[in-house]
C-alpha atoms as a PDB file:
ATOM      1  CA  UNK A   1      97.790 126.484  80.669  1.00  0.00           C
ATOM      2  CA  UNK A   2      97.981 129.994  80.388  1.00  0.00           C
ATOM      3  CA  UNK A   3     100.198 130.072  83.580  1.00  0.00           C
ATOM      4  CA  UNK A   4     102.490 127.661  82.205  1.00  0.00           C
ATOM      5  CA  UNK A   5     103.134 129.182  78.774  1.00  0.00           C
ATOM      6  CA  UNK A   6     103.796 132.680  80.487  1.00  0.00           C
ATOM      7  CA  UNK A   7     106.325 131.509  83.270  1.00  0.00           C
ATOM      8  CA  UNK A   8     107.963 129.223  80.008  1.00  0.00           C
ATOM      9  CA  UNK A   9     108.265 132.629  77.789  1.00  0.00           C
ATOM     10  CA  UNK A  10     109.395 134.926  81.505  1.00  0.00           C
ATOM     11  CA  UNK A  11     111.199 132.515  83.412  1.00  0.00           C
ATOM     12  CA  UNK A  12     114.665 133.852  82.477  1.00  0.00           C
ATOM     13  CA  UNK A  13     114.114 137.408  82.418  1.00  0.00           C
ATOM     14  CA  UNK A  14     115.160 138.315  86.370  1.00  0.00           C
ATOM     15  CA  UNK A  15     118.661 137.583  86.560  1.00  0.00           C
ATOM     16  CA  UNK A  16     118.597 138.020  90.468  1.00  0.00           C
ATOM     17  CA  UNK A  17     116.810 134.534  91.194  1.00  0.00           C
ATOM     18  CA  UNK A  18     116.137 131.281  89.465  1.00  0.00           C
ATOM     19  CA  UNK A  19     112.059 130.787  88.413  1.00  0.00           C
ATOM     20  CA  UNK A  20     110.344 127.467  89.046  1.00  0.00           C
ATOM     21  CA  UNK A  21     106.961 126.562  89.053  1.00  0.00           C
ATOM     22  CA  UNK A  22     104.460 124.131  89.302  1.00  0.00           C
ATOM     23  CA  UNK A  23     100.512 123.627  88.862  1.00  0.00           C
ATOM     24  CA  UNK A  24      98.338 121.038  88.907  1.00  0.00           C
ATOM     25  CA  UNK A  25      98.054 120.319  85.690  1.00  0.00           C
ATOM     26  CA  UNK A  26     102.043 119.779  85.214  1.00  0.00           C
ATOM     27  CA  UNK A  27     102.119 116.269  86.124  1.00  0.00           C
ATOM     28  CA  UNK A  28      99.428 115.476  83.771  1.00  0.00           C
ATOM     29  CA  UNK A  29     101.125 117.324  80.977  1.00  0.00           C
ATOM     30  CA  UNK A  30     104.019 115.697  81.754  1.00  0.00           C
ATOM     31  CA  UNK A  31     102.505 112.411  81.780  1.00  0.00           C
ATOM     32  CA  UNK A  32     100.908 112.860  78.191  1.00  0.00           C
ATOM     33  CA  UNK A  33     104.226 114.183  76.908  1.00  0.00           C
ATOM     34  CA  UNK A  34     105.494 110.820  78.337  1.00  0.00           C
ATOM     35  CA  UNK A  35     102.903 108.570  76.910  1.00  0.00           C
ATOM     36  CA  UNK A  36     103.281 110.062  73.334  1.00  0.00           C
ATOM     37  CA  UNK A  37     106.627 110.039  73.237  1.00  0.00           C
ATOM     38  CA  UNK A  38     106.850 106.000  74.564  1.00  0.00           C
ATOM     39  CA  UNK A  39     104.156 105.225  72.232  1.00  0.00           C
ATOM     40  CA  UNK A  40     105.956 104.640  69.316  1.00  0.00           C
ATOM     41  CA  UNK A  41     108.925 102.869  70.554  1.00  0.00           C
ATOM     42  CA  UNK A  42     106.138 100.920  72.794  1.00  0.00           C
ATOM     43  CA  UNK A  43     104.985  99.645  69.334  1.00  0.00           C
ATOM     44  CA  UNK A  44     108.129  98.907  67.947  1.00  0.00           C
ATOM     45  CA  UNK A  45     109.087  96.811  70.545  1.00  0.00           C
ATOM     46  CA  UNK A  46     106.284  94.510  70.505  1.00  0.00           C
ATOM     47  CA  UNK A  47     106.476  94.491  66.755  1.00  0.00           C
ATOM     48  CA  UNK A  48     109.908  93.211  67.152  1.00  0.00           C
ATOM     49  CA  UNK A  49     109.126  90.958  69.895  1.00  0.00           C
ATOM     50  CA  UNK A  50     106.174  89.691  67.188  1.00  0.00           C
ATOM     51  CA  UNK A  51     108.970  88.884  64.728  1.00  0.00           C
ATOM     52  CA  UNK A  52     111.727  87.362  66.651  1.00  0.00           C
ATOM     53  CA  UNK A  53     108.427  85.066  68.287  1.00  0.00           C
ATOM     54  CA  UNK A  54     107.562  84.122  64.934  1.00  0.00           C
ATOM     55  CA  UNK A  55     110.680  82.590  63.695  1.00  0.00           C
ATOM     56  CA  UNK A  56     111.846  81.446  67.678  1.00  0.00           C
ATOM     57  CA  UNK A  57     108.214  79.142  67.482  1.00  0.00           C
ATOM     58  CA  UNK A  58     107.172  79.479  63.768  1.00  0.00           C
ATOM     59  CA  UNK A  59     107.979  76.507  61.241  1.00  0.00           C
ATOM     60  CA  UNK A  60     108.229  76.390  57.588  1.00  0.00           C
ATOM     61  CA  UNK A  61     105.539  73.155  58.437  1.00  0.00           C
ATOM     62  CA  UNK A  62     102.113  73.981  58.510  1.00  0.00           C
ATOM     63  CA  UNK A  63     102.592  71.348  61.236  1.00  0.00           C
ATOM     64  CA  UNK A  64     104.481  72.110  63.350  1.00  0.00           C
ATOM     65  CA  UNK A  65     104.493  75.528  62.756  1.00  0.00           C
ATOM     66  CA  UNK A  66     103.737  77.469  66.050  1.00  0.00           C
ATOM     67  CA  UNK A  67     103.168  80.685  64.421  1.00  0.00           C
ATOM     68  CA  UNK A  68      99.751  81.467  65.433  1.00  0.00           C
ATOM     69  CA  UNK A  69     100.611  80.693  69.182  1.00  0.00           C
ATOM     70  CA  UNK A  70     103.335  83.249  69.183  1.00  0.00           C
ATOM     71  CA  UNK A  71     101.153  85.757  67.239  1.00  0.00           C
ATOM     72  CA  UNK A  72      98.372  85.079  70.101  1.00  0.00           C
ATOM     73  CA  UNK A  73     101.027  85.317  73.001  1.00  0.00           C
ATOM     74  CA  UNK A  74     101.417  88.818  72.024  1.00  0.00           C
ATOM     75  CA  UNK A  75      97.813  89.184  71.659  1.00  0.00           C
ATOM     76  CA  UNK A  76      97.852  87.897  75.220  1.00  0.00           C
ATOM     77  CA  UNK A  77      99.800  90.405  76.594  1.00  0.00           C
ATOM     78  CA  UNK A  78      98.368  93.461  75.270  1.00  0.00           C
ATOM     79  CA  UNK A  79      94.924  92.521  76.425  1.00  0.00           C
ATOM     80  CA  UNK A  80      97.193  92.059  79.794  1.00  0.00           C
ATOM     81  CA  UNK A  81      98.025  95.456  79.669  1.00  0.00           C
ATOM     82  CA  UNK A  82      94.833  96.947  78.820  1.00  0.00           C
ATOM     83  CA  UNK A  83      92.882  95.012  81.347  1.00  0.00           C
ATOM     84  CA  UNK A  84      95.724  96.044  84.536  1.00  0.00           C
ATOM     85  CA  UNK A  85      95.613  99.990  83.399  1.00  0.00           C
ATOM     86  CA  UNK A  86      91.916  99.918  82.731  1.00  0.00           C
ATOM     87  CA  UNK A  87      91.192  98.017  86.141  1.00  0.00           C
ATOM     88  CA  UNK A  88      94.458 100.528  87.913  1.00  0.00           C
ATOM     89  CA  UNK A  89      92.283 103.450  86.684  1.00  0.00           C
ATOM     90  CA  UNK A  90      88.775 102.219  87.412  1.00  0.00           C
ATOM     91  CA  UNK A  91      89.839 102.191  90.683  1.00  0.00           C
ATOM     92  CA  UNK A  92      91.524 105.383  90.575  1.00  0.00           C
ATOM     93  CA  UNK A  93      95.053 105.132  91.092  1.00  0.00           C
ATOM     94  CA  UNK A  94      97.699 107.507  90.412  1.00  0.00           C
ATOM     95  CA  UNK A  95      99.784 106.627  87.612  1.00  0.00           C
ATOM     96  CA  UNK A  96     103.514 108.178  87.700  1.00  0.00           C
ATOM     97  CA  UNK A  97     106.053 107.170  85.046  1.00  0.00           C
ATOM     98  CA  UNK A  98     107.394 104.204  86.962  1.00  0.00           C
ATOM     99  CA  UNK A  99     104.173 102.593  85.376  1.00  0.00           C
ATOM    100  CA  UNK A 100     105.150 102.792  82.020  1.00  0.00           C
ATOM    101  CA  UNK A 101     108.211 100.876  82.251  1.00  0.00           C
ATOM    102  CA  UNK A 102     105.444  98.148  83.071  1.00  0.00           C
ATOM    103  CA  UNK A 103     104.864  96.816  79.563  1.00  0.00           C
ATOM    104  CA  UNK A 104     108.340  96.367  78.564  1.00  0.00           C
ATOM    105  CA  UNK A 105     108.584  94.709  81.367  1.00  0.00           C
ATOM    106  CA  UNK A 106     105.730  92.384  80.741  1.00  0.00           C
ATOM    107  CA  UNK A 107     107.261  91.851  77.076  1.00  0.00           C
ATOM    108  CA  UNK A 108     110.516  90.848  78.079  1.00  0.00           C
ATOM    109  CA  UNK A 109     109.168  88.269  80.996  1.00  0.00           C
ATOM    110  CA  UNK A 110     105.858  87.135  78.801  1.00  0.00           C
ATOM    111  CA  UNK A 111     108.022  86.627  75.539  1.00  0.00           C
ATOM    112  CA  UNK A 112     110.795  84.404  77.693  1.00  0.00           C
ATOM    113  CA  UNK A 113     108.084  82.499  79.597  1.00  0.00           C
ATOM    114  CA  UNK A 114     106.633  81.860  76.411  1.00  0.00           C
ATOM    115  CA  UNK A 115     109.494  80.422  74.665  1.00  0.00           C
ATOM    116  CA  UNK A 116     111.058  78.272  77.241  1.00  0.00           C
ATOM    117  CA  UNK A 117     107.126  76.583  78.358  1.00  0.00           C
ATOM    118  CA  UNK A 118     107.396  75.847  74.354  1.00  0.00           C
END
């Protein structure tokens, strides 16, 4: 880390040649600067997917109403998720940020599937 912060403070101070570097530790930083930074939008999205589910299926009849299914749909695909990372990194795969494009993904294809099998 130490490396890292010293070539960020020094990398423009030779005006002959352009500084880049790399360690072994910068695709992991930049991986956890990735996942923090999708986090939030990763639960706004299936907060909004929650909502538009619940008035897609839901009913003002207690019914008819089909709110609980689309509430557990969404519960479906997070344990989804969290089974096919935990299971990806069990087994020790590599995960690059191609992978977290995954649950949105998932969202948009489990949310449709959901609504037109209803």
């Amino acid at each position: 880390r130490a490396f890292n912060e010293y070539w960020t403070e020094h990398a423009y101070d030779f005006s002959e040649f352009e500084v880049i570097w790399t360690t072994s530790n910068s695709i992991d930083d930049e991986l956890l600067r990735t996942i923090v930074q999708d986090s939030i939008m990763f639960a706004i999205a299936f907060g909004v997917m929650l909502v538009y589910l619940q008035f897609t299926l839901g009913n003002i009849s207690c019914l008819r109403g089909r709110a609980l299914l689309a509430t557990s749909s969404v519960f479906i695909l997070i344990c989804a998720l969290i089974f096919g990372f935990g299971v990806s990194a069990y087994l020790g795969m590599k995960f690059s940020t191609l992978v977290f494009v995954v649950p949105f993904l998932l969202l948009g294809v489990g949310v449709d599937d959901m609504i037109i099998i209803l």
